[in-house]
PDB file of N, CA and C in Angstrom:
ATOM      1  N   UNK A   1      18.244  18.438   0.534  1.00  0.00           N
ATOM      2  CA  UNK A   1      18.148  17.138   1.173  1.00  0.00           C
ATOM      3  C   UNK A   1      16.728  16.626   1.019  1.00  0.00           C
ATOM      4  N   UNK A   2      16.919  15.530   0.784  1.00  0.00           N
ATOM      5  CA  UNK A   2      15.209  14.815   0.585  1.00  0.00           C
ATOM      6  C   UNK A   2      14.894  13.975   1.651  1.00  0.00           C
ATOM      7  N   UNK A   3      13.702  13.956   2.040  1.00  0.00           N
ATOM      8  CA  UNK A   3      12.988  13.633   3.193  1.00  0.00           C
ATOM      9  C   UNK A   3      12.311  12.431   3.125  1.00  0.00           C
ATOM     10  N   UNK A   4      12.032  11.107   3.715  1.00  0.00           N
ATOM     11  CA  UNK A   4      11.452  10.064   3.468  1.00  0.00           C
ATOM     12  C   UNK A   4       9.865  10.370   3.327  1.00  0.00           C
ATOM     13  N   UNK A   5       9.143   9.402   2.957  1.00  0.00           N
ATOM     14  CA  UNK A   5       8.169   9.583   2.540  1.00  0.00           C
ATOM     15  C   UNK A   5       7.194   9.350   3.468  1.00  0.00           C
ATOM     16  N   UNK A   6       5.500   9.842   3.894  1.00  0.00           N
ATOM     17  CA  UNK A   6       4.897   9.529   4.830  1.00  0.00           C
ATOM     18  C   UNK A   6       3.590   9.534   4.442  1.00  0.00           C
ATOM     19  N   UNK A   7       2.475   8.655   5.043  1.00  0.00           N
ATOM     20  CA  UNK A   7       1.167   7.915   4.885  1.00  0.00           C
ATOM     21  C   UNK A   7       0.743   9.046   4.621  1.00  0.00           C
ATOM     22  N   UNK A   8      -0.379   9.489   4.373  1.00  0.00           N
ATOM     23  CA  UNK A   8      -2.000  10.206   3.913  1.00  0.00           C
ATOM     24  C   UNK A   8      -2.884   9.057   3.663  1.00  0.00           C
ATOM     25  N   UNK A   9      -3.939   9.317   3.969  1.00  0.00           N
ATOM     26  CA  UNK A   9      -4.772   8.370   4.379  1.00  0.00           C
ATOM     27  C   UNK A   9      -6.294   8.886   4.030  1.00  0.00           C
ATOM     28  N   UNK A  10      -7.210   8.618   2.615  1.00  0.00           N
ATOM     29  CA  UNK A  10      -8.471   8.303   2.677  1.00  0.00           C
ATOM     30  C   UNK A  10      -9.743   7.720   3.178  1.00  0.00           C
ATOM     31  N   UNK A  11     -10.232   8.676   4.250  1.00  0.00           N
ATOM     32  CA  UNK A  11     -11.084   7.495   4.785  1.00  0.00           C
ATOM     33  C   UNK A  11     -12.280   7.036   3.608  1.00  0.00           C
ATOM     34  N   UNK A  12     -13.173   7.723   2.898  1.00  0.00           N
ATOM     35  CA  UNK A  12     -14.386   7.514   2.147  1.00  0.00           C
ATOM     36  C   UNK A  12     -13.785   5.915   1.216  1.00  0.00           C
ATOM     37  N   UNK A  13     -12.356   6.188   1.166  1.00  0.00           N
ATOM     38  CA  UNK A  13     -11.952   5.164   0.061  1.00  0.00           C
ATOM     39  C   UNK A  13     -11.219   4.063   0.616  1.00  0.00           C
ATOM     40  N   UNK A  14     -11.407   4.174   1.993  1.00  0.00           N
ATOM     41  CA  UNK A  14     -10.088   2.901   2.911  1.00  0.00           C
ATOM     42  C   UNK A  14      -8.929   2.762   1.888  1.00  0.00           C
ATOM     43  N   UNK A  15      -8.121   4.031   1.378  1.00  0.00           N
ATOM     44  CA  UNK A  15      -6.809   3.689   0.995  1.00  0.00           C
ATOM     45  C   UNK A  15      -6.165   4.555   1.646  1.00  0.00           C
ATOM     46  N   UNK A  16      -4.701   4.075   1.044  1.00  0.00           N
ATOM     47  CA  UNK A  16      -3.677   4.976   2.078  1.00  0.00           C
ATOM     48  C   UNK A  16      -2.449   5.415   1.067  1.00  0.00           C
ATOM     49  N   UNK A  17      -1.791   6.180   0.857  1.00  0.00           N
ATOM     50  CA  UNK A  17      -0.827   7.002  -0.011  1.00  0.00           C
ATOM     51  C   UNK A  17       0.600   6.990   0.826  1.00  0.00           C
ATOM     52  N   UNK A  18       1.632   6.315   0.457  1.00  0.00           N
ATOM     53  CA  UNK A  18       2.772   7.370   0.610  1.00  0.00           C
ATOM     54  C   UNK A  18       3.622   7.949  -0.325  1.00  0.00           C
ATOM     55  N   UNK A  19       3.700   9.367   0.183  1.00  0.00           N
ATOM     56  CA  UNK A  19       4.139  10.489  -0.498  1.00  0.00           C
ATOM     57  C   UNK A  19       5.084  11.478  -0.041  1.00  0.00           C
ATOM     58  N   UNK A  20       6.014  11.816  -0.701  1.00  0.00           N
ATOM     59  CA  UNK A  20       6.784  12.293   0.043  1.00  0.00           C
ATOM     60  C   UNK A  20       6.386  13.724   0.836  1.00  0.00           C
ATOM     61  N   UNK A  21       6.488  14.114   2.249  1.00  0.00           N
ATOM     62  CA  UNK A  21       6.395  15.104   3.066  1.00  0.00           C
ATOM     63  C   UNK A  21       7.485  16.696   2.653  1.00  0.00           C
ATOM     64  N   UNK A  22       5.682  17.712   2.390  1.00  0.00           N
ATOM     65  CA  UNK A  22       6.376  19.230   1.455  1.00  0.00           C
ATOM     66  C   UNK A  22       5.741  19.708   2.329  1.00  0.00           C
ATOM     67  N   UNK A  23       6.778  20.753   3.153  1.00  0.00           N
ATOM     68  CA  UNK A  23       6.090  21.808   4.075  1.00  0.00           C
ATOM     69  C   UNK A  23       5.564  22.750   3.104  1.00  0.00           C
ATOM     70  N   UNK A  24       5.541  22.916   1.672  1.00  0.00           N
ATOM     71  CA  UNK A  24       5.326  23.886   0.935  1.00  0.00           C
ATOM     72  C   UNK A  24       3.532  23.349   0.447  1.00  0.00           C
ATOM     73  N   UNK A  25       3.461  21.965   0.732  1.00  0.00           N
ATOM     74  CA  UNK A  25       2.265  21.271  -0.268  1.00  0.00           C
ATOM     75  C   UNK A  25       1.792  20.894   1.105  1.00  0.00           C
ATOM     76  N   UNK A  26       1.227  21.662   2.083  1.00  0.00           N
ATOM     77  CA  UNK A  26       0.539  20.211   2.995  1.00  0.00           C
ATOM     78  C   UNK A  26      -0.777  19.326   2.887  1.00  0.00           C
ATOM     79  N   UNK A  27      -1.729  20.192   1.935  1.00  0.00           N
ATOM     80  CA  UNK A  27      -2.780  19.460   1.488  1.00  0.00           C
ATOM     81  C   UNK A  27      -2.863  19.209   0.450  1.00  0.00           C
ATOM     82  N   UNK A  28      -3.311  17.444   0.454  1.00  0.00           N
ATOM     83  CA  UNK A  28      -3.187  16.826  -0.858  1.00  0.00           C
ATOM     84  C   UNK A  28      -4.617  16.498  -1.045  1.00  0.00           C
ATOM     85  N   UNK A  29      -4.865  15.440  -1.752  1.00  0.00           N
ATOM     86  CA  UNK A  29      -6.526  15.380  -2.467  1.00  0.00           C
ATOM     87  C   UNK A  29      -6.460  14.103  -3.000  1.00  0.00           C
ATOM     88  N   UNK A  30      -7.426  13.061  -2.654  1.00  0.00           N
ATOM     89  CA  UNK A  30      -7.177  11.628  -3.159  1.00  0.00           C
ATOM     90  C   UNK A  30      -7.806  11.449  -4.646  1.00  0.00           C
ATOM     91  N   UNK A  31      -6.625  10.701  -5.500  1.00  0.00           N
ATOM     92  CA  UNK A  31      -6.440  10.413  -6.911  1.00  0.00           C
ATOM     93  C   UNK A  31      -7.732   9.621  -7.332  1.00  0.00           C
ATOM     94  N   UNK A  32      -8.589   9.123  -6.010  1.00  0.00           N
ATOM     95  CA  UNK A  32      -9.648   8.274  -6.490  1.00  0.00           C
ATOM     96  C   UNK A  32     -10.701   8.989  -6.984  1.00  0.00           C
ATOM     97  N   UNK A  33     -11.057   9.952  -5.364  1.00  0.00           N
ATOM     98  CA  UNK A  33     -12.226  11.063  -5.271  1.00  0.00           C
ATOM     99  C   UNK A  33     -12.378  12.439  -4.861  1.00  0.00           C
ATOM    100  N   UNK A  34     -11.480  12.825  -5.239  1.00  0.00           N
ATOM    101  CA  UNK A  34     -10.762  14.018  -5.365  1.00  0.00           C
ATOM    102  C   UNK A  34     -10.896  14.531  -3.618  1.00  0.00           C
ATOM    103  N   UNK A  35     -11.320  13.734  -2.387  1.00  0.00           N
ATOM    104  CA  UNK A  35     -11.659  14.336  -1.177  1.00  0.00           C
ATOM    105  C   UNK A  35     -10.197  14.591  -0.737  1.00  0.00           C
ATOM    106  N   UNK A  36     -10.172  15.461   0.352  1.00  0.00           N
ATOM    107  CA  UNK A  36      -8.852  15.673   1.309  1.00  0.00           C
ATOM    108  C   UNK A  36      -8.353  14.565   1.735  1.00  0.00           C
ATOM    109  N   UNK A  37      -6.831  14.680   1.971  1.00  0.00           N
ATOM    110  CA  UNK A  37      -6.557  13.341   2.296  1.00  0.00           C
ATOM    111  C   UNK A  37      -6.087  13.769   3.637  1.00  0.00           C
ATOM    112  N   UNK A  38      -5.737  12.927   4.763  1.00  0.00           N
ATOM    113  CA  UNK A  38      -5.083  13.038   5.838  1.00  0.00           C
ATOM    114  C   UNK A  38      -3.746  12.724   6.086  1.00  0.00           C
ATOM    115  N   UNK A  39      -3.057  13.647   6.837  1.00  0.00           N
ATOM    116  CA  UNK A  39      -1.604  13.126   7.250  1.00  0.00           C
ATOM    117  C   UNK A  39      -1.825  12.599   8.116  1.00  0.00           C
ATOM    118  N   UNK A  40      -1.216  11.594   8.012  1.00  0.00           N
ATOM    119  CA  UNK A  40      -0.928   9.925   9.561  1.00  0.00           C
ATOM    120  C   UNK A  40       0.295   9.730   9.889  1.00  0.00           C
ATOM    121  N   UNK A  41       1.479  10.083   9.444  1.00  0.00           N
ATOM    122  CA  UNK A  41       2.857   9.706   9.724  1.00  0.00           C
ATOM    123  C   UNK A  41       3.219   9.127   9.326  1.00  0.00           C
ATOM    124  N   UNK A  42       4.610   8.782   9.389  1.00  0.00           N
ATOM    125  CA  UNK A  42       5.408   7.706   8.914  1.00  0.00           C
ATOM    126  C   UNK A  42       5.490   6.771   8.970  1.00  0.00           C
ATOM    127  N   UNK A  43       4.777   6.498  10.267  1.00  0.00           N
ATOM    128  CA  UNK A  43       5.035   5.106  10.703  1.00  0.00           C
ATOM    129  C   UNK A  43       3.127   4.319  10.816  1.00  0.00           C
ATOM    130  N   UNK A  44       3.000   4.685   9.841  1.00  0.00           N
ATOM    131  CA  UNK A  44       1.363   4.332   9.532  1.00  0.00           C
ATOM    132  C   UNK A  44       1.364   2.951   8.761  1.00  0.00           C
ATOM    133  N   UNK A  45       0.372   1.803   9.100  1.00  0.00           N
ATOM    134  CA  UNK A  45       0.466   0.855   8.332  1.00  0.00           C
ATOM    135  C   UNK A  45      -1.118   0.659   8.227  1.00  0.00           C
ATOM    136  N   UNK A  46      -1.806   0.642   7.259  1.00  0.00           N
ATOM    137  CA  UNK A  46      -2.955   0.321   6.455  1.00  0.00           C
ATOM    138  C   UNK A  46      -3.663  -1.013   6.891  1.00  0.00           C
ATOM    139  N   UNK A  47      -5.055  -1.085   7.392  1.00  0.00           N
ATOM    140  CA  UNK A  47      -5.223  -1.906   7.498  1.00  0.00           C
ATOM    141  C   UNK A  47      -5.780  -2.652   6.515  1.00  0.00           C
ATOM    142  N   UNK A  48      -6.305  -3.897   5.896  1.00  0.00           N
ATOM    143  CA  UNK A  48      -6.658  -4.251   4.629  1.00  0.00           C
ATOM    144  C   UNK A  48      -8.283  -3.401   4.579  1.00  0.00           C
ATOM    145  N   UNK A  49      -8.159  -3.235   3.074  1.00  0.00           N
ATOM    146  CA  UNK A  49      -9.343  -1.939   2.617  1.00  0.00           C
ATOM    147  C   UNK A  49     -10.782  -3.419   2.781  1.00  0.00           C
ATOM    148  N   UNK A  50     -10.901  -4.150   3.120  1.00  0.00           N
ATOM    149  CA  UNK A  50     -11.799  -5.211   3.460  1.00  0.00           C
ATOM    150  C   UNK A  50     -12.116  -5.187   4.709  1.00  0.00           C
ATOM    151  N   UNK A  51     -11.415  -4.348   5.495  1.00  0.00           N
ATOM    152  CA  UNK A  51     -11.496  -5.225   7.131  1.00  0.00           C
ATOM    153  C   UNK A  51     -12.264  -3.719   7.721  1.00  0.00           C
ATOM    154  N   UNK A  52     -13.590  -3.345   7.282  1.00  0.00           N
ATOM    155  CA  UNK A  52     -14.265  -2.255   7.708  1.00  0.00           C
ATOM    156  C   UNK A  52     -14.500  -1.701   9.025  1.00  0.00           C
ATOM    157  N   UNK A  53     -14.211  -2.662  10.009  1.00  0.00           N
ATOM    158  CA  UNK A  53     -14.139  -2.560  11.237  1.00  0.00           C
ATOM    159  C   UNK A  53     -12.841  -2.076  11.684  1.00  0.00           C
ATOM    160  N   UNK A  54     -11.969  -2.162  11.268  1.00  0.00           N
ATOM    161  CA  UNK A  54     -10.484  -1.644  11.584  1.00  0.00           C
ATOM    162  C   UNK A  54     -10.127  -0.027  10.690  1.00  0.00           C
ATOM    163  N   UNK A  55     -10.593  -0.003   9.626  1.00  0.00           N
ATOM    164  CA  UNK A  55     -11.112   1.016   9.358  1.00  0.00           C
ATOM    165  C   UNK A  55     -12.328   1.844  10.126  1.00  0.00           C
ATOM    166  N   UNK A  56     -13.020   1.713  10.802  1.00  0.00           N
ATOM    167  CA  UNK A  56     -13.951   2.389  11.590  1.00  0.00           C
ATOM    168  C   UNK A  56     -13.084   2.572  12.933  1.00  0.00           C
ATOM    169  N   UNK A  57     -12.063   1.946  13.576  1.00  0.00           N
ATOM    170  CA  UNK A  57     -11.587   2.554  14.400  1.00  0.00           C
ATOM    171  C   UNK A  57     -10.569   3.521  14.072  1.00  0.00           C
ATOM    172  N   UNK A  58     -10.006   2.982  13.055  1.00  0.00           N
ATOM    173  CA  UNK A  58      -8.744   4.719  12.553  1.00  0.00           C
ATOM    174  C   UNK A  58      -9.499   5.587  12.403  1.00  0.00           C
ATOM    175  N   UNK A  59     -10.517   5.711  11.867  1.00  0.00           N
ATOM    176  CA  UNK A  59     -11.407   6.890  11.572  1.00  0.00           C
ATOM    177  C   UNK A  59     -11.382   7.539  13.003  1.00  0.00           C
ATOM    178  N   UNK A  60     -11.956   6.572  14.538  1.00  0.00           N
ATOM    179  CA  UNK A  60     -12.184   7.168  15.499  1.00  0.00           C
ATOM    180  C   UNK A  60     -10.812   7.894  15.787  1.00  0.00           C
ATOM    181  N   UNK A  61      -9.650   7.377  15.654  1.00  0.00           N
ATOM    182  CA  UNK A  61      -8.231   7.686  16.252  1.00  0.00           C
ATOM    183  C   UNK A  61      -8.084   8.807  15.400  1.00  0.00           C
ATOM    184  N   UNK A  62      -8.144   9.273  14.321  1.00  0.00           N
ATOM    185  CA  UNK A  62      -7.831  10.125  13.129  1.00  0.00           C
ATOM    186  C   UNK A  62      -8.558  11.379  13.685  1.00  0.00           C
ATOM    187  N   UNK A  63     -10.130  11.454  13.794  1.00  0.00           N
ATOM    188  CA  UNK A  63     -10.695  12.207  14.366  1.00  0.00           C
ATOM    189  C   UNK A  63     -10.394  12.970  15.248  1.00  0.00           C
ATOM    190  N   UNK A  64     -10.126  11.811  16.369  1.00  0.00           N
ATOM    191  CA  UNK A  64      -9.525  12.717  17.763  1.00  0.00           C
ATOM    192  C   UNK A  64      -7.701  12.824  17.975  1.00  0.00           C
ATOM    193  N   UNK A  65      -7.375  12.969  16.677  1.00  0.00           N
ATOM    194  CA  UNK A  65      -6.124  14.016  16.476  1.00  0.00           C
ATOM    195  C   UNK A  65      -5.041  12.848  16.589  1.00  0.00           C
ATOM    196  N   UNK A  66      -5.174  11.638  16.813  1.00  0.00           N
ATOM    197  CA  UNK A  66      -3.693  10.660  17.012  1.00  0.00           C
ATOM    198  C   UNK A  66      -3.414  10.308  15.846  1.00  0.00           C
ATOM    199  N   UNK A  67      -2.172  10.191  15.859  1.00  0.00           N
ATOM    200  CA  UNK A  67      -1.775  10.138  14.280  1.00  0.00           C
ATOM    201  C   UNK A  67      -0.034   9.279  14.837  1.00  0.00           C
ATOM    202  N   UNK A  68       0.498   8.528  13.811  1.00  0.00           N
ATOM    203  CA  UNK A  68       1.258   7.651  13.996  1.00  0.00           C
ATOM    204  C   UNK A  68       2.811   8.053  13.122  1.00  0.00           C
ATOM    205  N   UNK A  69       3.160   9.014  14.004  1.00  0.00           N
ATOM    206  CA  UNK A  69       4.496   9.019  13.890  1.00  0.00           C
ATOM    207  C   UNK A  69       5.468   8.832  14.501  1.00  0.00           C
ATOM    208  N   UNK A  70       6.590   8.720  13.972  1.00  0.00           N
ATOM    209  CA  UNK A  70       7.653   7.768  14.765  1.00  0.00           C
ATOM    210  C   UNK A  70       8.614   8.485  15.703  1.00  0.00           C
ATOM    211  N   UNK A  71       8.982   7.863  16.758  1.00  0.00           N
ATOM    212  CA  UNK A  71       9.908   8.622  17.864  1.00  0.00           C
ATOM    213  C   UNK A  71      11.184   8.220  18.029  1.00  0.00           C
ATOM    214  N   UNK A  72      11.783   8.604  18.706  1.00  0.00           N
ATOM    215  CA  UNK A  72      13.189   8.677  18.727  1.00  0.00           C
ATOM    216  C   UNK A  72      13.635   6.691  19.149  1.00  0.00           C
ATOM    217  N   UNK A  73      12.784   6.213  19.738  1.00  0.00           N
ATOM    218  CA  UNK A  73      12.909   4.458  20.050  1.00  0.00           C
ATOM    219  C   UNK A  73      12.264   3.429  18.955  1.00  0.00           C
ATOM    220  N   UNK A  74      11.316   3.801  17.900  1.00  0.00           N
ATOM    221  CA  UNK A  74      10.877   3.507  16.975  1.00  0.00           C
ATOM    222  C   UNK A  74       9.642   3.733  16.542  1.00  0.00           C
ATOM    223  N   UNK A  75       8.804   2.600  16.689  1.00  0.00           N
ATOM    224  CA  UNK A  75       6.825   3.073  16.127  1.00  0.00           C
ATOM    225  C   UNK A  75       6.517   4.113  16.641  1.00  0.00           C
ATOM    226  N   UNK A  76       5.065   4.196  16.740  1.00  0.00           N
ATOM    227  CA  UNK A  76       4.287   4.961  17.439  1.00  0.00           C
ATOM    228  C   UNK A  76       4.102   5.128  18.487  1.00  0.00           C
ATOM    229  N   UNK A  77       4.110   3.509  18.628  1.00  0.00           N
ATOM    230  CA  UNK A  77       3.457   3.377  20.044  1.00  0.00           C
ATOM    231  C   UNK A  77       2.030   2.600  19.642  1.00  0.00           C
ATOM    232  N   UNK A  78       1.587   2.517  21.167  1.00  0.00           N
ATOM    233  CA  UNK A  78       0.193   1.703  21.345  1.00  0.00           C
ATOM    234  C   UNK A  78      -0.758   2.489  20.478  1.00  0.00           C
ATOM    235  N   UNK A  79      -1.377   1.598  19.656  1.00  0.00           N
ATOM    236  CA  UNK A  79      -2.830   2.626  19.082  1.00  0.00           C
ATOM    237  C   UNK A  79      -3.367   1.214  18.809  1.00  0.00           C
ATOM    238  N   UNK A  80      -5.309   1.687  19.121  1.00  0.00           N
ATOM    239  CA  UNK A  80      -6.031   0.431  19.302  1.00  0.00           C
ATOM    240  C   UNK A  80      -6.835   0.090  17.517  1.00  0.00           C
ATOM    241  N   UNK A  81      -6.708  -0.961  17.500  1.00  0.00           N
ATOM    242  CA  UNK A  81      -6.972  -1.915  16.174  1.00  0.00           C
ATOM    243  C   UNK A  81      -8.261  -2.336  15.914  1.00  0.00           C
ATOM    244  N   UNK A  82      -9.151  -2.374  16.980  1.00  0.00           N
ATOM    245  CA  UNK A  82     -10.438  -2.972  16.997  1.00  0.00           C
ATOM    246  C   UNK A  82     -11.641  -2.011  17.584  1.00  0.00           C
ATOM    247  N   UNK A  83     -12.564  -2.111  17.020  1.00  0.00           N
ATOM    248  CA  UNK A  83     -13.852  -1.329  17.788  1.00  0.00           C
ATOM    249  C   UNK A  83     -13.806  -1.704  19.258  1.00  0.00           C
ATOM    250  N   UNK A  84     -13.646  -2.634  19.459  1.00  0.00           N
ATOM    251  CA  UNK A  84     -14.191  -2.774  20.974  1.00  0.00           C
ATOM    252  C   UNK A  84     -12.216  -2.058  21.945  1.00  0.00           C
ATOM    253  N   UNK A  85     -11.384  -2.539  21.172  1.00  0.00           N
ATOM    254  CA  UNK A  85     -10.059  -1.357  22.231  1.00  0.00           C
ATOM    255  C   UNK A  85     -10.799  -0.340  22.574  1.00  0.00           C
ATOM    256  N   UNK A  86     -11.125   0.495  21.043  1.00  0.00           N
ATOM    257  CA  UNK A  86     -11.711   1.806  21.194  1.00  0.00           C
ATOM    258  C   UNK A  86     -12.759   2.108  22.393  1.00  0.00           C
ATOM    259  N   UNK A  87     -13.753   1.091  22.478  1.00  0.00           N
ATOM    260  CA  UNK A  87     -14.757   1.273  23.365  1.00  0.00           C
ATOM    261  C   UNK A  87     -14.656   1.102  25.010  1.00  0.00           C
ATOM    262  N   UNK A  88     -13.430   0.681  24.563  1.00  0.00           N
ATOM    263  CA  UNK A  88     -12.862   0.437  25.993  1.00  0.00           C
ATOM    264  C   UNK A  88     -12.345   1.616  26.662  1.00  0.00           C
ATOM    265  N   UNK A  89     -11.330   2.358  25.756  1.00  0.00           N
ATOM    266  CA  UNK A  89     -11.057   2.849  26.109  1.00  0.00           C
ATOM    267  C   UNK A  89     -11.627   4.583  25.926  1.00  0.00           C
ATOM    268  N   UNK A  90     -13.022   5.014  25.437  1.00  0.00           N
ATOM    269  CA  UNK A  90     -13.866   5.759  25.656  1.00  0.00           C
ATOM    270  C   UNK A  90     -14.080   5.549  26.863  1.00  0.00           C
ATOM    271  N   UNK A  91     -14.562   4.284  27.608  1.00  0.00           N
ATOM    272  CA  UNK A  91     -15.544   4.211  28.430  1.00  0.00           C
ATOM    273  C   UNK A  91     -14.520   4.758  29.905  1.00  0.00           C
ATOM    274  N   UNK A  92     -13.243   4.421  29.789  1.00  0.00           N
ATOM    275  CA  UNK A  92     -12.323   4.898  30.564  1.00  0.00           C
ATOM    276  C   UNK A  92     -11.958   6.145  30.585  1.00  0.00           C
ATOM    277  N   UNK A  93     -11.994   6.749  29.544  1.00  0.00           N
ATOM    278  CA  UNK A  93     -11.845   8.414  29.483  1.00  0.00           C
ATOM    279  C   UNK A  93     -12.869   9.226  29.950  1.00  0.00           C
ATOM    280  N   UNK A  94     -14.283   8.512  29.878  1.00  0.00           N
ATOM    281  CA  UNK A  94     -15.471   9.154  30.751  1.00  0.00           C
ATOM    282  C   UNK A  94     -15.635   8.845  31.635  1.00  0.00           C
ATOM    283  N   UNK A  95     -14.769   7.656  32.530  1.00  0.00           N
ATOM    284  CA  UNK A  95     -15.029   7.549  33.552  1.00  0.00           C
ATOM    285  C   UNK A  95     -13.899   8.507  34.550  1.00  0.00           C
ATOM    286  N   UNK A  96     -12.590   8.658  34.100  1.00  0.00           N
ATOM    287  CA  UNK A  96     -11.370   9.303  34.490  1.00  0.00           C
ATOM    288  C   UNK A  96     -11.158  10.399  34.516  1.00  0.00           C
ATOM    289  N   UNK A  97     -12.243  11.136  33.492  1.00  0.00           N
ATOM    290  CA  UNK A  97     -11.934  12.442  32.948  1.00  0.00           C
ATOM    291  C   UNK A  97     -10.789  12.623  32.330  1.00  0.00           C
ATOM    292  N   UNK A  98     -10.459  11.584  32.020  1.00  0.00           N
ATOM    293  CA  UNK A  98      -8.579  11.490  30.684  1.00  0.00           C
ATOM    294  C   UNK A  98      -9.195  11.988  29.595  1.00  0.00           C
ATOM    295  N   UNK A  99      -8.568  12.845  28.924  1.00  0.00           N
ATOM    296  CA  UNK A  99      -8.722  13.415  27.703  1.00  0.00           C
ATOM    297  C   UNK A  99      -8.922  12.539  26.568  1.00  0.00           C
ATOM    298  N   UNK A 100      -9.637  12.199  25.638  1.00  0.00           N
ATOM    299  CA  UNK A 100      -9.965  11.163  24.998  1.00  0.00           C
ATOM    300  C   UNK A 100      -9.178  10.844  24.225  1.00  0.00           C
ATOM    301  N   UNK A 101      -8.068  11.496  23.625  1.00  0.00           N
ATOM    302  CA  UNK A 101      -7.263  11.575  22.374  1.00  0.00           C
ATOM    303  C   UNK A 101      -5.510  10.469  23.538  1.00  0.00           C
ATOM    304  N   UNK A 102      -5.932  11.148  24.502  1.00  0.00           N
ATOM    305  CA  UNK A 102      -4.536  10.675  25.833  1.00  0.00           C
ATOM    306  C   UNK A 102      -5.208   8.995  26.047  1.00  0.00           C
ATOM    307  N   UNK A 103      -6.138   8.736  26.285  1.00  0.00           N
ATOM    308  CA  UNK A 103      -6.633   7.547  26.565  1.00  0.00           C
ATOM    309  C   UNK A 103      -6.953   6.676  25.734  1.00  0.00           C
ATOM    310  N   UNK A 104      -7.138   6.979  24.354  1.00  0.00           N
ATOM    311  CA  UNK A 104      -6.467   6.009  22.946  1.00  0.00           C
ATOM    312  C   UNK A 104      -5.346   5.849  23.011  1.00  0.00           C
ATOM    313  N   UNK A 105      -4.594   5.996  23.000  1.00  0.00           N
ATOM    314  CA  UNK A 105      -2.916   5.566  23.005  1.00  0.00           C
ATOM    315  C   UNK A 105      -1.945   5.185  24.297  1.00  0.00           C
ATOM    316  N   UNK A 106      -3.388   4.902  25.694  1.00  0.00           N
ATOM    317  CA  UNK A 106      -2.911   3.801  26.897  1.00  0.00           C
ATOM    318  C   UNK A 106      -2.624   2.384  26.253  1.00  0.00           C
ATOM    319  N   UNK A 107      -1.195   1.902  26.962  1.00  0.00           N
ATOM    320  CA  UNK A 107      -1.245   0.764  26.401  1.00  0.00           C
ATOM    321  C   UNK A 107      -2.671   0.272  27.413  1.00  0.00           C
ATOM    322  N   UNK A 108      -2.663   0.106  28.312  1.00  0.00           N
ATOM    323  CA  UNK A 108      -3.591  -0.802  29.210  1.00  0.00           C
ATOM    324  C   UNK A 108      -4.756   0.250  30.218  1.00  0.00           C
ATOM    325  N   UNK A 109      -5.746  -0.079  29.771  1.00  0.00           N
ATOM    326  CA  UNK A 109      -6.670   0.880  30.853  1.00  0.00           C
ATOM    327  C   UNK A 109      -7.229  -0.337  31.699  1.00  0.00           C
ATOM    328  N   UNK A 110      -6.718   0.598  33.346  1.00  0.00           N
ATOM    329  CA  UNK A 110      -7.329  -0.208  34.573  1.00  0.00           C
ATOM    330  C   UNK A 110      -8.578  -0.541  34.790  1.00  0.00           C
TER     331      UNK A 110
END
């Protein structure tokens, strides 16, 4: 049975790959610059390789382990798009003691 296909994601190169998912192959290597690539899920959508600021926040989300795969109701879910979501919602995880990776993917911090 064949399996749909899912994002990997270059940060050095702001591109993004989909490829089909091999529990036998899990690390791949980008065709540009030979660096590691990342698994992001299925339900990953690229932001334009121009928009460096939206790229600087996946990087933050990527880092701290959130990654965008899909659930049994559909997307991901909430994940923040802009430097300043992000900063928002740092500033709420140090103030809460919420785990930082749990407090990226609030839809709304109080």
């Amino acid at each position: 049975m064949s399996y749909g296909k899912t994002s990997y994601v270059c940060l050095p190169c702001r591109a993004s790959y989909k490829q089909p998912y091999d529990r036998d192959r899990p690390h791949r290597t980008c065709p540009r610059c030979a660096e590691p690539l990342i698994h992001v899920g299925s339900a990953f959508a690229a932001p334009p390789r121009r928009d460096i600021a939206a790229w600087r926040a996946l990087s933050v989300l990527l880092h701290a382990g959130v990654r965008f795969n899909k659930s049994c109701c559909g997307g991901p879910g909430y994940r923040p798009r802009t430097l300043r979501e992000v900063r928002e919602r740092m500033a709420y995880a140090r103030r809460t003691g919420e785990p930082f990776a749990r407090a990226l993917v609030r839809d709304d911090v109080p």
